[in-house]
Structures are given as structure tokens and as C-alpha cells.
Protein backbone atom coordinates (compact mmCIF):
# COMPACT_ATOMS: atom_id res chain seq x y z
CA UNK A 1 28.87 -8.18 91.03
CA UNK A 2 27.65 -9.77 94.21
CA UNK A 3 31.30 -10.26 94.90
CA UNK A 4 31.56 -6.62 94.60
CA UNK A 5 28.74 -5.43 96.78
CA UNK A 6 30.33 -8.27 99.76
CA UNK A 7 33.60 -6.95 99.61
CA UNK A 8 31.64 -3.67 100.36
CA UNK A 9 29.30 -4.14 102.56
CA UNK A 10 32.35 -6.24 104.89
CA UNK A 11 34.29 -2.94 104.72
CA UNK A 12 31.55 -1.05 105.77
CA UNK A 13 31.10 -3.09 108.23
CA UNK A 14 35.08 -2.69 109.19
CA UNK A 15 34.75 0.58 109.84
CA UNK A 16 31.70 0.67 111.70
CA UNK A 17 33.50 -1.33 114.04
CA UNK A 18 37.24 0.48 113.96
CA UNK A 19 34.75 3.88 114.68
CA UNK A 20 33.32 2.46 117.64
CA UNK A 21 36.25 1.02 119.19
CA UNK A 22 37.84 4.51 118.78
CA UNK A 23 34.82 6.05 120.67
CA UNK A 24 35.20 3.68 123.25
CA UNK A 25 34.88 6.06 126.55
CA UNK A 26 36.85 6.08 130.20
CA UNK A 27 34.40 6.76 132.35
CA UNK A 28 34.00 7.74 135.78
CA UNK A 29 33.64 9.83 139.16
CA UNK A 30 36.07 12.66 139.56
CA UNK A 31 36.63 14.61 142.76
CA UNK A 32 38.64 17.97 143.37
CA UNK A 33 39.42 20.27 146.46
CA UNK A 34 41.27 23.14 146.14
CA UNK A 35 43.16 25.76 149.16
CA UNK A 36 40.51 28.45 148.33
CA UNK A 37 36.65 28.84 148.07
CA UNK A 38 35.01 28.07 145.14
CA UNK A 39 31.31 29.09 146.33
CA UNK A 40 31.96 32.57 147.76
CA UNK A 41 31.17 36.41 147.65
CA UNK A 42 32.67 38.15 145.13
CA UNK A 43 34.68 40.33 147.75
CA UNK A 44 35.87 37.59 149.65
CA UNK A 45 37.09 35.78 146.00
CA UNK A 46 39.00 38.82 145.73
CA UNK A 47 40.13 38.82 148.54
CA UNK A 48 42.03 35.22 147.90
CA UNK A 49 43.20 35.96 144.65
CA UNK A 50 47.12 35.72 144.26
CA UNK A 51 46.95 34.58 148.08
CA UNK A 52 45.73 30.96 148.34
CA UNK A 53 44.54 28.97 145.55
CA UNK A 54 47.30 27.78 143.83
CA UNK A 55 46.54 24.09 144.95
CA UNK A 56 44.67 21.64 144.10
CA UNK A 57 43.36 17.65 144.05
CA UNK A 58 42.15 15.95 141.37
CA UNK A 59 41.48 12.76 141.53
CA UNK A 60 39.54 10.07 139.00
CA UNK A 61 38.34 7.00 139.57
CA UNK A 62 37.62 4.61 136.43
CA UNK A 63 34.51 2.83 136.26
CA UNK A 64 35.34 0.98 132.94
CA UNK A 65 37.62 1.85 130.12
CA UNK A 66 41.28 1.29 128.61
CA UNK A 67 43.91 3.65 127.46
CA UNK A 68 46.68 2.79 125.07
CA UNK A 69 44.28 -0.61 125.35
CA UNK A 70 45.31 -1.32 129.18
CA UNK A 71 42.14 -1.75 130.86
CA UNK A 72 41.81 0.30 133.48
CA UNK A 73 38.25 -0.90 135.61
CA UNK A 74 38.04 0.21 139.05
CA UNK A 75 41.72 2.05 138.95
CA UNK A 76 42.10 5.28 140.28
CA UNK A 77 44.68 8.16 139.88
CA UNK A 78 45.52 11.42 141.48
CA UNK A 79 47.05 14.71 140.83
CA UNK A 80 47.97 17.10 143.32
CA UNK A 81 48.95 20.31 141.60
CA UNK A 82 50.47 23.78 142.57
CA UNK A 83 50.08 26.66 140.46
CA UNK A 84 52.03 29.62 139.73
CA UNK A 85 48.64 31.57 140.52
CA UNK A 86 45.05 31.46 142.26
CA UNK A 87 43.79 28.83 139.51
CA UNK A 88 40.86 30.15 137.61
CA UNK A 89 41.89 33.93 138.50
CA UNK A 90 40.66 35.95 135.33
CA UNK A 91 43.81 38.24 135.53
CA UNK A 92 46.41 36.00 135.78
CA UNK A 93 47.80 33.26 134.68
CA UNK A 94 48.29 30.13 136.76
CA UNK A 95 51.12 28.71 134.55
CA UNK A 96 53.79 27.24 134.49
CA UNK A 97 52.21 24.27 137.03
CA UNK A 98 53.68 21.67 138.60
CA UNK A 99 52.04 18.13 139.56
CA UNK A 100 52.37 14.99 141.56
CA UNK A 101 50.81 11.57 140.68
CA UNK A 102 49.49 9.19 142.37
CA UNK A 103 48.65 5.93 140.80
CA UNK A 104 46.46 2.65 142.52
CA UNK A 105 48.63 0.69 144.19
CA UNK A 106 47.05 -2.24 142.58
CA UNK A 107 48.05 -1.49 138.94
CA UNK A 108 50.56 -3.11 137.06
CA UNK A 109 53.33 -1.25 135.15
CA UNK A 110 51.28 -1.49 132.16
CA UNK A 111 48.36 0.16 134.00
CA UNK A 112 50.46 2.60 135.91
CA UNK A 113 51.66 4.11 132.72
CA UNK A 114 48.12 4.00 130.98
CA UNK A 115 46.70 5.48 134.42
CA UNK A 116 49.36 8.55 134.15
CA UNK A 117 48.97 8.97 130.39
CA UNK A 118 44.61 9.46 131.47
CA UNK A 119 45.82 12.03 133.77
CA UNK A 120 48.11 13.93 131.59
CA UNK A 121 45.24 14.32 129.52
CA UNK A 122 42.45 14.69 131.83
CA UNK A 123 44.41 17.32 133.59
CA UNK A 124 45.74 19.59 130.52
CA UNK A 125 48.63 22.07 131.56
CA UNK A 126 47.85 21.41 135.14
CA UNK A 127 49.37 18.14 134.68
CA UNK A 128 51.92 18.97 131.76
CA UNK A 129 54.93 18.94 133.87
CA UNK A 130 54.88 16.02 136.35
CA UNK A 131 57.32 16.41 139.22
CA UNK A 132 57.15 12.69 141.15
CA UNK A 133 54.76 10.01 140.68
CA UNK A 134 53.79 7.63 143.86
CA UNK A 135 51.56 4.88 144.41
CA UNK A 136 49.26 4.28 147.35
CA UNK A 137 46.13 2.57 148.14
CA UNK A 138 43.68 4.84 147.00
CA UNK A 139 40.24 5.40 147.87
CA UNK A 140 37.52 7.44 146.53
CA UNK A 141 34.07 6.66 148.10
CA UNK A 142 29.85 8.23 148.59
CA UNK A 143 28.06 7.84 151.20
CA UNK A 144 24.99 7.24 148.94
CA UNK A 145 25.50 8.14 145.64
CA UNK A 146 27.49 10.94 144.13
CA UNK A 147 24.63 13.40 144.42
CA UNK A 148 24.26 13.29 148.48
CA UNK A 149 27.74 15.30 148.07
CA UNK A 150 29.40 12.89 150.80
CA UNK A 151 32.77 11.99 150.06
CA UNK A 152 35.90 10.25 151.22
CA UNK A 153 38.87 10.20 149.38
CA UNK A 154 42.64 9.06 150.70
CA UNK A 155 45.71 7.83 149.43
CA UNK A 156 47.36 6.10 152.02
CA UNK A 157 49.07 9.01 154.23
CA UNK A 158 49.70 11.41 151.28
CA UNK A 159 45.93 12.63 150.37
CA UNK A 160 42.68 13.18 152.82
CA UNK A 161 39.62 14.71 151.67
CA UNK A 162 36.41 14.18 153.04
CA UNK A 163 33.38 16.46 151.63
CA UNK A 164 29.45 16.90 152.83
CA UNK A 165 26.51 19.48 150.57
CA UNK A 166 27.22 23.21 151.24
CA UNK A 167 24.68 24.57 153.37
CA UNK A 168 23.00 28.04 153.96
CA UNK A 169 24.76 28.34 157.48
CA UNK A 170 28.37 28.27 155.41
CA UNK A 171 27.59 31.23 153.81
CA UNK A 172 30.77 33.94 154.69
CA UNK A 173 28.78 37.06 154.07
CA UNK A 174 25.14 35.58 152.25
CA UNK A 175 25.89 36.91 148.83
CA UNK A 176 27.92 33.63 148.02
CA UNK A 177 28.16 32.14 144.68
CA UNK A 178 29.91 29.32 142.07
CA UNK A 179 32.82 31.80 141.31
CA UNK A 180 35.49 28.98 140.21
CA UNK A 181 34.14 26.47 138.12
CA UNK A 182 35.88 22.75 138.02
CA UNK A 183 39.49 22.24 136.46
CA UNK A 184 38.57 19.69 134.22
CA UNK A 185 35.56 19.01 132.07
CA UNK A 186 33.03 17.40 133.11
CA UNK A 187 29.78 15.33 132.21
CA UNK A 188 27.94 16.68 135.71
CA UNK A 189 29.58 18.47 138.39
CA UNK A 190 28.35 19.54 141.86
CA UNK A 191 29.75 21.97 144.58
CA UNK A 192 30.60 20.65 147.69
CA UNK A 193 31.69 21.83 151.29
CA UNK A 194 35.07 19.95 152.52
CA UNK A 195 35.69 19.00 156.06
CA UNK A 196 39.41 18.17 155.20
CA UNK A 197 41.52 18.62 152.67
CA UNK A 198 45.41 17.58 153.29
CA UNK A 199 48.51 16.50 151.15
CA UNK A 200 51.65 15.23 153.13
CA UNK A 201 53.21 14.25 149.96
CA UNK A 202 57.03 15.09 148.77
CA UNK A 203 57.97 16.96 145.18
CA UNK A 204 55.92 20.41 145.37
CA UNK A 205 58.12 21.84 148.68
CA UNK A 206 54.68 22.39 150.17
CA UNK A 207 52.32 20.41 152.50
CA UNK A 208 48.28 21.80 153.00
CA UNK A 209 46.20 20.95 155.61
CA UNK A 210 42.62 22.67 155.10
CA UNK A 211 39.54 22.85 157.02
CA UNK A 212 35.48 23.61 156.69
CA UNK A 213 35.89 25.01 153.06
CA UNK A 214 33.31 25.35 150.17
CA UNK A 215 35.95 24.56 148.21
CA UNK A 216 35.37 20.97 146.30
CA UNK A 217 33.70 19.52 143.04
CA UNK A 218 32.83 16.16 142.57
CA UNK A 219 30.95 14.89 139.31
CA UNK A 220 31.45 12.31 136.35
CA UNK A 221 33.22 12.50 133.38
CA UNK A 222 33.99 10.39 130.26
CA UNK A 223 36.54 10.43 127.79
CA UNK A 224 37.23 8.98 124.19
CA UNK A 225 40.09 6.19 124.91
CA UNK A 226 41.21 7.33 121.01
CA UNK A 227 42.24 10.55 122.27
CA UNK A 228 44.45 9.51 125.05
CA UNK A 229 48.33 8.63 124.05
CA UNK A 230 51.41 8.77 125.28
């Protein structure tokens, strides 16, 4: 009998510990700057929609986590996506989508795939059909913590954006609001005003070079490692 209630209680115990490895999280600080506003008027919105838009960068950085069981601590990854649309317009659809990666320089083969498998999944459709992968040093730092809304991201030559808090005098005709939320979900996400946002990269037959936009998120996210797979 006590035989019996061991053999139990040890495979209770089993799958305590098979359920928490499977919630094991990816966690981290995600940033995102698009070629239209996100805080705006209504009419100006409008005014953008099927005109600009249609790209995007998103970029994680892991804190701590694996995927596949590659650990991936203090790796970062970026997709830089252009849409068949103005993504998040309510009247049309931004799909089919096309992406470039671009993985941390410093990651192995092992973490390279892991690190594009977390993006695939991260990014949904926007990242379903992957066009050219790269890797660059890549960079993703506050000036304070995540909540001043100071940013600097880069990725060697291929990706600038540099972000500071949206202000009253940005307004473009004081009736602005959040009209496009963030592309991914997100634990806690802010609006931010960008400074920059470029990508000189190959694959998408376009470049963007954008200036003094409210056009950015930033925030942190986790993920359940089970649900990521090739």
C-alpha cells in the first residue's frame, strides 16, 4: 500500500515538474516603429490609410528564456516587415506580408534557428513568409528604464531607431489619439515619439528613412517556451 501511494505521489510530483518546465516563459523588452502615426487625429489616420503604413520594426530582446531548449539570454532578433496594406487599417487587409530577419550576431546556429523560430511566432502572419534572414550586431537600449520612453535600437547599418515620450507640442491638429495599437501582444506597452526610424536592408525592394514621428511602441512581453516550435 505504501508502495502504492509512493509510486503516486513521485508521479505527481513528475508532472508538477513536466507542467512547469512547459510554462517556462521568454521574456523580454520589445520595440516597434512603423512609416505612419500611431498617436494621431482621426482625419489625419485617414488620411494615411492605404498610403504609408505598410512597414514596420519589430524587434525583441530576450532577457531569459529558451526555445526548442536553446537558451536564448540576452539575444535579440528583428523583423522588418512590409505589408500589402496600412497595418491595422479596419478595412483592409494587410496580407499577404513579407519579412526580413535579423538575428544577434553573437548566436550560434543553434540559437539563430531558435531566435527565428521566437519570431515566427511572436510575429504571427507578419512574419509567416520570411524573405532573407541577416545577422548584425544588434542593439536595443533605455536611457533609464523602459518607461522614460528613450530608446536606441540598431543593427549594424541595416536598422536605426531612436525614440523619446510624445509630447503635447507633437500634436498635428490637438485631437490626437492611440489609433493603432502594437502588432504583437504584449505584457505593457507604451507610445512613443521616434526621432529616426531607417532600414537599409536588402529582400523587401524598399529602403525607409523616417523622421519626428509618433509612430513607435516599446513594452515587455513574455511567452510560454512550450508554445514555440519549429
Amino acid at each position: 500500500m505504501k508502495g502504492i501511494r509512493l509510486a503516486g505521489l513521485m508521479a505527481m510530483v513528475l508532472v508538477a515538474a513536466l507542467g512547469a518546465a512547459q510554462a517556462a516563459e521568454v521574456r523580454g523588452t520589445y520595440l516597434e516603429a512603423r512609416n505612419a502615426e500611431i498617436y494621431a487625429s482621426h482625419c489625419f489616420a485617414n488620411s494615411e490609410l492605404g498610403l504609408r503604413g505598410d512597414l514596420a520594426v519589430m524587434a525583441w530582446q530576450i532577457d531569459k528564456g529558451s526555445v526548442n531548449e536553446v537558451a536564448l539570454d540576452g539575444l535579440s532578433v528583428i523583423a522588418v516587415v512590409r505589408a500589402s496594406s496600412t497595418l491595422g487599417d479596419p478595412f483592409s487587409s494587410p496580407y499577404p506580408a513579407k519579412a526580413v530577419l535579423i538575428v544577434d550576431e553573437r548566436a550560434n546556429a543553434e540559437q539563430r534557428a531558435a531566435l527565428e523560430s521566437f519570431a515566427r511566432e511572436a510575429g504571427g502572419q507578419l512574419v509567416e513568409t520570411v524573405v532573407r534572414t541577416d545577422a548584425a550586431p544588434i542593439n536595443l537600449s533605455f536611457d533609464g528604464s523602459i518607461h522614460q520612453l528613450r530608446a536606441t535600437l540598431t543593427a549594424g547599418d541595416l536598422v536605426t531607431v531612436k525614440t523619446r515620450p510624445i509630447r503635447g507640442a507633437d500634436s498635428l491638429c490637438h485631437l490626437d489619439d492611440i489609433y493603432y495599437g502594437p502588432l504583437v501582444k504584449l505584457d505593457h506597452a507604451m507610445a512613443a515619439f521616434s526621432t529616426q526610424t531607417s532600414f537599409h536592408g536588402e529582400g523587401l525592394n524598399t529602403r525607409f528613412d523616417g523622421v519626428n514621428r509618433s509612430n513607435a511602441w516599446m513594452g515587455t512581453f513574455s511567452f510560454g517556451a512550450g508554445a514555440v516550435t519549429d
